[in-house]
C-alpha atoms as a PDB file:
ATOM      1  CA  UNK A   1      14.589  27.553  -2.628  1.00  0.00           C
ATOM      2  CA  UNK A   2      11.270  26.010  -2.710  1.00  0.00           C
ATOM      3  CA  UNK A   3      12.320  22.975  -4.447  1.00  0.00           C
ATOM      4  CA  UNK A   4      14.898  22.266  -1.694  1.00  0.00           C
ATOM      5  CA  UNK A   5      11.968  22.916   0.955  1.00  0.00           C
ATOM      6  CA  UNK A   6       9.843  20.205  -0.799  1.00  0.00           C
ATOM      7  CA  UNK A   7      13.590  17.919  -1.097  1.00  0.00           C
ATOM      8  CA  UNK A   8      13.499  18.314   2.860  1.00  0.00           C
ATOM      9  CA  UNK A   9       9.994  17.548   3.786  1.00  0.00           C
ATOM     10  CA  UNK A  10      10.259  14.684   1.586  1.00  0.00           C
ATOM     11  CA  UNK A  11      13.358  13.341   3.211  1.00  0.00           C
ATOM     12  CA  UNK A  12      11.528  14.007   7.025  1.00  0.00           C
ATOM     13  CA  UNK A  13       8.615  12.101   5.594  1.00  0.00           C
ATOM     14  CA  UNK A  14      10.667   9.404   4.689  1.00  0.00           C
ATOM     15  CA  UNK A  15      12.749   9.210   7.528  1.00  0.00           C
ATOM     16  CA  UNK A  16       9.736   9.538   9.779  1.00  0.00           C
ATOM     17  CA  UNK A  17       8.102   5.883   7.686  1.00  0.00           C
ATOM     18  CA  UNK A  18      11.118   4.234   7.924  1.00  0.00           C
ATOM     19  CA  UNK A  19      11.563   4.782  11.367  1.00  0.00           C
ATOM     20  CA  UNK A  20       7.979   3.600  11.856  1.00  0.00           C
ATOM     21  CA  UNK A  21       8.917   0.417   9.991  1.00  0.00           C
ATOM     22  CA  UNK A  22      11.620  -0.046  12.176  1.00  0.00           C
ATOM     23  CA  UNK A  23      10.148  -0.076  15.285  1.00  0.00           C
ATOM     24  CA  UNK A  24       6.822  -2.227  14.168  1.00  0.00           C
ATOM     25  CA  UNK A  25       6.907  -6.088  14.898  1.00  0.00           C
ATOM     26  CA  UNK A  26       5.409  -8.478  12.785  1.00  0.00           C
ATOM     27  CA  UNK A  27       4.926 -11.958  13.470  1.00  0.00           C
ATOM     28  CA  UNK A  28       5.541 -12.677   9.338  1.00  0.00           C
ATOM     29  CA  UNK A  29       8.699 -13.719   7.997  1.00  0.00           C
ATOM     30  CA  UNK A  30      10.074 -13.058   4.868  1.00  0.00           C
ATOM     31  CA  UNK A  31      11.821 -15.633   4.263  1.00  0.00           C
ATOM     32  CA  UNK A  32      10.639 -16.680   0.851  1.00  0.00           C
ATOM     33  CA  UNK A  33      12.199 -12.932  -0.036  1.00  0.00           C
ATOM     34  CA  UNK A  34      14.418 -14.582  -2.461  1.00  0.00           C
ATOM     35  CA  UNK A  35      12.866 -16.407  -5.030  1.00  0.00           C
ATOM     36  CA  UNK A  36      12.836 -16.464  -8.530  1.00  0.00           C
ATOM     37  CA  UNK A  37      10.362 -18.710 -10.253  1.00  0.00           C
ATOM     38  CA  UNK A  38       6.643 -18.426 -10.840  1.00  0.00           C
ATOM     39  CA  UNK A  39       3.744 -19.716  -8.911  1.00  0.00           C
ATOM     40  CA  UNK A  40      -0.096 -20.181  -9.943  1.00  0.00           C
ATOM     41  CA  UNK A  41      -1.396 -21.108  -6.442  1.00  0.00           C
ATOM     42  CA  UNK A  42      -4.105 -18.165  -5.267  1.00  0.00           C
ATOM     43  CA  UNK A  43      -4.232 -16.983  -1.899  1.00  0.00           C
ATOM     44  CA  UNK A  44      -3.922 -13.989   0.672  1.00  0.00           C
ATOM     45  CA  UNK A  45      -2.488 -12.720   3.646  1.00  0.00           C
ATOM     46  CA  UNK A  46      -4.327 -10.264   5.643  1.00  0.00           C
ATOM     47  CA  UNK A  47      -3.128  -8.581   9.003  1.00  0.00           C
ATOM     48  CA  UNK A  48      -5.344  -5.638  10.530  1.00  0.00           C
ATOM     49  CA  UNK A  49      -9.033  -5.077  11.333  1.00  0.00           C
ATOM     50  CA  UNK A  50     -11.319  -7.953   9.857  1.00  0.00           C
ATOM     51  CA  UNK A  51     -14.547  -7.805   7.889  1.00  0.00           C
ATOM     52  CA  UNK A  52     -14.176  -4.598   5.658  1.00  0.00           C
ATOM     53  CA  UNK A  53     -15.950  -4.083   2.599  1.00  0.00           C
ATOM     54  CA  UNK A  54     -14.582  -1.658   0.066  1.00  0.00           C
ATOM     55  CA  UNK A  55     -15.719   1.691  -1.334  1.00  0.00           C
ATOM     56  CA  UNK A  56     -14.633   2.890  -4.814  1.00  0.00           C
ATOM     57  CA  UNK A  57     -15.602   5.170  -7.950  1.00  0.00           C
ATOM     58  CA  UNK A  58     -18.662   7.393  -6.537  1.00  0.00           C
ATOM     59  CA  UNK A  59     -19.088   5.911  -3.288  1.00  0.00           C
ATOM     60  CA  UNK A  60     -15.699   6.979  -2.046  1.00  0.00           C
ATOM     61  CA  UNK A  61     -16.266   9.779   0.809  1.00  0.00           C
ATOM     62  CA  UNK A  62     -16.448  13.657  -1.025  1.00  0.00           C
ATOM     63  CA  UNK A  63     -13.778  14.806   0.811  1.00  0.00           C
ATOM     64  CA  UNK A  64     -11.379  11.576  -0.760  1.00  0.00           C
ATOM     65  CA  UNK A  65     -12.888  11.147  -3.538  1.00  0.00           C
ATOM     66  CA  UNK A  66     -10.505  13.404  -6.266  1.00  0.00           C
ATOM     67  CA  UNK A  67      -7.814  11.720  -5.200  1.00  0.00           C
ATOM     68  CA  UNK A  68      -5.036   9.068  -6.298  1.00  0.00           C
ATOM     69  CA  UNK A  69      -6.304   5.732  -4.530  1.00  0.00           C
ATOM     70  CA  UNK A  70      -3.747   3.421  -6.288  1.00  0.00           C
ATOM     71  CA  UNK A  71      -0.595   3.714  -5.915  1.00  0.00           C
ATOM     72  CA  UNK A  72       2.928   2.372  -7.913  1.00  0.00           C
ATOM     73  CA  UNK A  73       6.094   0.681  -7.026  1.00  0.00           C
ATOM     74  CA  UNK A  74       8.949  -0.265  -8.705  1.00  0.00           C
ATOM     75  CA  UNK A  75      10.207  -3.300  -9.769  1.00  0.00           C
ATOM     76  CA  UNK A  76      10.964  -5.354  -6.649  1.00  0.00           C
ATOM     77  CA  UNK A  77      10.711  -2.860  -4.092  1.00  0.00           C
ATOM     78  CA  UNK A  78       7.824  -1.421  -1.155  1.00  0.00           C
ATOM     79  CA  UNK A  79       9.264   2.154  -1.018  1.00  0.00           C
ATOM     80  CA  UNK A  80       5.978   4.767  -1.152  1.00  0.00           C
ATOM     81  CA  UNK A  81       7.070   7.270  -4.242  1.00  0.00           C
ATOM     82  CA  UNK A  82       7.370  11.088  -3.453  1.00  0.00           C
ATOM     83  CA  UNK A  83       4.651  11.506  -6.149  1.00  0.00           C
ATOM     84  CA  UNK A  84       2.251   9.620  -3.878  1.00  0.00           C
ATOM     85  CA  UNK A  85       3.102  12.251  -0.034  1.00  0.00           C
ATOM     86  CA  UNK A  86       0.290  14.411  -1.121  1.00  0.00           C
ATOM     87  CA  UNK A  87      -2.583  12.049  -1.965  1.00  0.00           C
ATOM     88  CA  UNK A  88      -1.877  10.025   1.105  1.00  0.00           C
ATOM     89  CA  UNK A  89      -0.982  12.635   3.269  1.00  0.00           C
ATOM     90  CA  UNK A  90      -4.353  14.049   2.460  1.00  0.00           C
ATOM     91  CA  UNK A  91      -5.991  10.571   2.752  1.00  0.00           C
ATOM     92  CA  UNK A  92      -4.357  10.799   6.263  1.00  0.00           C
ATOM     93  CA  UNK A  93      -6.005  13.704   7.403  1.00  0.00           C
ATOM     94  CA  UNK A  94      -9.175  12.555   6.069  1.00  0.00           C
ATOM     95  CA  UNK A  95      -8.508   9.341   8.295  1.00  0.00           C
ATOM     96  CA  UNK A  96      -7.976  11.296  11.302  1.00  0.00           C
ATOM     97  CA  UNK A  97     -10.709  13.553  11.472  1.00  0.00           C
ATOM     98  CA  UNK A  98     -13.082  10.954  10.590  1.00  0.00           C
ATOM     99  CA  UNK A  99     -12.076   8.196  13.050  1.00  0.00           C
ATOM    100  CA  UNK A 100     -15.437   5.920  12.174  1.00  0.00           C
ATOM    101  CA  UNK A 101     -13.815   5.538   8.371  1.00  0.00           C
ATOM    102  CA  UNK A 102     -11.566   2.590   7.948  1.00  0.00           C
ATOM    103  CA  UNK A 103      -9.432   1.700   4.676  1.00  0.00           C
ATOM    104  CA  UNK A 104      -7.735  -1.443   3.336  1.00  0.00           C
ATOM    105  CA  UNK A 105      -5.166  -1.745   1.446  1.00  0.00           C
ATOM    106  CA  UNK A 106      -4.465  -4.029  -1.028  1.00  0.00           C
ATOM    107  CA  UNK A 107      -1.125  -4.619  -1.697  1.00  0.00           C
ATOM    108  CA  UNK A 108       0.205  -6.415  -5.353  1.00  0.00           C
ATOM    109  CA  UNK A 109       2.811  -7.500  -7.350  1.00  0.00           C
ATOM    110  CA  UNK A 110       3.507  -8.321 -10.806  1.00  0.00           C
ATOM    111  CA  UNK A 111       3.942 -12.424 -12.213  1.00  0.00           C
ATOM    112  CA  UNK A 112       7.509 -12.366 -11.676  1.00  0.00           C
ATOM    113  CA  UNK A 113       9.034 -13.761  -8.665  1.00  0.00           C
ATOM    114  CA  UNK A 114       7.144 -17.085  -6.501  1.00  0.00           C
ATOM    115  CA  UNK A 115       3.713 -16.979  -4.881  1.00  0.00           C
ATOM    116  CA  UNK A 116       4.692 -16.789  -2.003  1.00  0.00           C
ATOM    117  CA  UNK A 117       7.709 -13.872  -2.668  1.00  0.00           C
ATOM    118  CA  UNK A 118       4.774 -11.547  -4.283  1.00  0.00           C
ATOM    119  CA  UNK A 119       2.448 -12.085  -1.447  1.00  0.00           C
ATOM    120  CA  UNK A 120       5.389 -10.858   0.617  1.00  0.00           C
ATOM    121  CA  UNK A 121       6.426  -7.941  -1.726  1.00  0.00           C
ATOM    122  CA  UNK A 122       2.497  -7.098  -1.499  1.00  0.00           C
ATOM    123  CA  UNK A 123       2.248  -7.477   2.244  1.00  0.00           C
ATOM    124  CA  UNK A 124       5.395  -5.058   2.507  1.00  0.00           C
ATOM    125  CA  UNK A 125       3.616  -2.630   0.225  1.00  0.00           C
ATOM    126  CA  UNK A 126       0.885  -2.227   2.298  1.00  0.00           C
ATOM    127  CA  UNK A 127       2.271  -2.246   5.076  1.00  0.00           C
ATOM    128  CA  UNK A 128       4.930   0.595   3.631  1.00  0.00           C
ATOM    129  CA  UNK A 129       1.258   2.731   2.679  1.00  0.00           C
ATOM    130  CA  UNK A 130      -0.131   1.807   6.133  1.00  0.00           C
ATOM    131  CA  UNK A 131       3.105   3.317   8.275  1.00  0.00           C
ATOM    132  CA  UNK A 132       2.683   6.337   5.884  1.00  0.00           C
ATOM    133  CA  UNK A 133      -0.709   6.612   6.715  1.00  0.00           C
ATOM    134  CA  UNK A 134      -0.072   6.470  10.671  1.00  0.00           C
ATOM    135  CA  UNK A 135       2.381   8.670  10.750  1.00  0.00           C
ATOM    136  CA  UNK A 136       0.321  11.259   9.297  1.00  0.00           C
ATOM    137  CA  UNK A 137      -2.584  10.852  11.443  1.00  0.00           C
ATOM    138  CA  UNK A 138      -4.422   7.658  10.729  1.00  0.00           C
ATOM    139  CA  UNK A 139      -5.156   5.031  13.617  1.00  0.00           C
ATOM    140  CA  UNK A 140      -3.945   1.562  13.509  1.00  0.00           C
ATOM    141  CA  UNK A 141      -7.467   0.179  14.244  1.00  0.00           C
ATOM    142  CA  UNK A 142      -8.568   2.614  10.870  1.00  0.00           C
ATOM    143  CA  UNK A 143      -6.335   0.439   8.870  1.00  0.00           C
ATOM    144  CA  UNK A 144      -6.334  -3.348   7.218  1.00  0.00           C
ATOM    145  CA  UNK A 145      -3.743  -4.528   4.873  1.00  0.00           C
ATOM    146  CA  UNK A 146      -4.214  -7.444   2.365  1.00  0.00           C
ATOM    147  CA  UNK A 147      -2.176  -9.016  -0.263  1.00  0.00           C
ATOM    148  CA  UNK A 148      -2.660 -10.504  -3.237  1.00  0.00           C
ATOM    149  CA  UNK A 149       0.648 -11.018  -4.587  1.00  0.00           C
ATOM    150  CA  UNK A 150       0.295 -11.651  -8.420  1.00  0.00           C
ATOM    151  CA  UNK A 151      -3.307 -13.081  -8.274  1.00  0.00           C
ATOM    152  CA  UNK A 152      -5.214 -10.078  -9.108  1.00  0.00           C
ATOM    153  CA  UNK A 153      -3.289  -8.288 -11.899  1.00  0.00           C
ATOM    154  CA  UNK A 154      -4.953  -4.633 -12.973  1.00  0.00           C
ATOM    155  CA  UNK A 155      -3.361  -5.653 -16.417  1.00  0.00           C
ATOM    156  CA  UNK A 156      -3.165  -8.730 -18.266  1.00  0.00           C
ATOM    157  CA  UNK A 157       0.586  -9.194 -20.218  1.00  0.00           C
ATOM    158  CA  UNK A 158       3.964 -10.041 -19.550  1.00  0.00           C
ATOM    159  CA  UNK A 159       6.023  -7.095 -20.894  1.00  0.00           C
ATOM    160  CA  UNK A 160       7.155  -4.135 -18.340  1.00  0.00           C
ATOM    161  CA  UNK A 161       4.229  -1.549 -19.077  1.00  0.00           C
ATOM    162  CA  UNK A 162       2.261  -4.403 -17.945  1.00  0.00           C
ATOM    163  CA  UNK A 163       4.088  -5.371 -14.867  1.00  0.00           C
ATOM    164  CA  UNK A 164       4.720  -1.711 -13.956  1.00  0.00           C
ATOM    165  CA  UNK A 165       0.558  -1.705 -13.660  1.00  0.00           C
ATOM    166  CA  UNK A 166       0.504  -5.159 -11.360  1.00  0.00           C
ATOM    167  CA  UNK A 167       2.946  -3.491  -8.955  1.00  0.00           C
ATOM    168  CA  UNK A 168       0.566  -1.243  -6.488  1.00  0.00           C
ATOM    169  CA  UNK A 169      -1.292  -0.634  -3.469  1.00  0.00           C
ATOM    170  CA  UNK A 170      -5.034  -0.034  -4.325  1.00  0.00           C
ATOM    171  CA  UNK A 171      -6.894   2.007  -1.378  1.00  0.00           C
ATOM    172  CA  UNK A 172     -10.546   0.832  -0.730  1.00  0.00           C
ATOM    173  CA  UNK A 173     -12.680   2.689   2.382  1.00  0.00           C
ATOM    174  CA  UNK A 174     -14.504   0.542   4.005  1.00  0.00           C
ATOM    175  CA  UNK A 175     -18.247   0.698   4.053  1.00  0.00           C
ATOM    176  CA  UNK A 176     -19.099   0.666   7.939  1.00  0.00           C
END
């Protein structure tokens, strides 16, 4: 019974960020969505509040700090996992009832795909944590996404433990 309960509010959750995503216009395109080959070009693509610095390890806020602030995708996709509601539901509420915090989120990829695909697939992942975020409470102003694609990789390789690593969202407070 309790399992199904948790299969429900996962599917509402869901439902609730896609719908979000639906109705949010974006003045990016996406249409490099297809490609295949690598790039070694660096770059990023921001959208959100400028100017935030980032908080991590033991200057994250008390009430934050214990939890997940990176989180994983599979291959080729910007779907938020059902392990990740809690921590960012929780990351939500923080957001809400401290409306002077801000967060940015840095969206990645792995070295598969072109430059300019994997900052998309980044951008998409961010945005996918930010609509989650939102939804549960957070402001839009409290929010900045950024990607950077492949050019930041958490781990160096080019087998799939290593790529599962490269695909994330890493969540940084801002230090206002």
């Amino acid at each position: 019974m309790r399992a199904l309960n948790v299969t429900k509010v996962a599917a509402l959750a869901l439902t609730f960020a896609w719908v979000a995503g639906c109705s949010s216009t974006s003045t990016q395109t996406d249409s490099a969505d297809m490609g295949g080959s690598m790039g070694s070009d660096s770059g990023a693509m921001t959208s959100g509040s400028a100017g935030m610095g980032g908080l991590s390890g033991s200057d994250l806020p008390a009430e934050v700090a214990n939890l997940q602030t990176v989180f994983y995708f599979d291959f080729d996709q910007s779907t938020v996992k059902g392990e990740s509601f809690a921590d960012l539901e929780a990351h939500a509420r923080y957001l809400s009832s401290n409306p002077q915090a801000g967060v940015r989120l840095e969206g990645h990829a792995d070295e598969r795909g072109t430059r300019e695909y994997n900052i998309a697939l980044g951008e998409r992942r961010g945005n996918a944590v930010a609509r989650f975020l939102m939804v549960n409470g957070a402001n839009a102003g409290q929010v900045e996404v950024i990607s950077y694609g492949e050019e930041k990789p958490a781990v160096m390789g080019h087998g799939s433990d290593s790529w599962a690593q490269n695909r994330r969202v890493e969540l940084k407070y801002a230090g206002r």
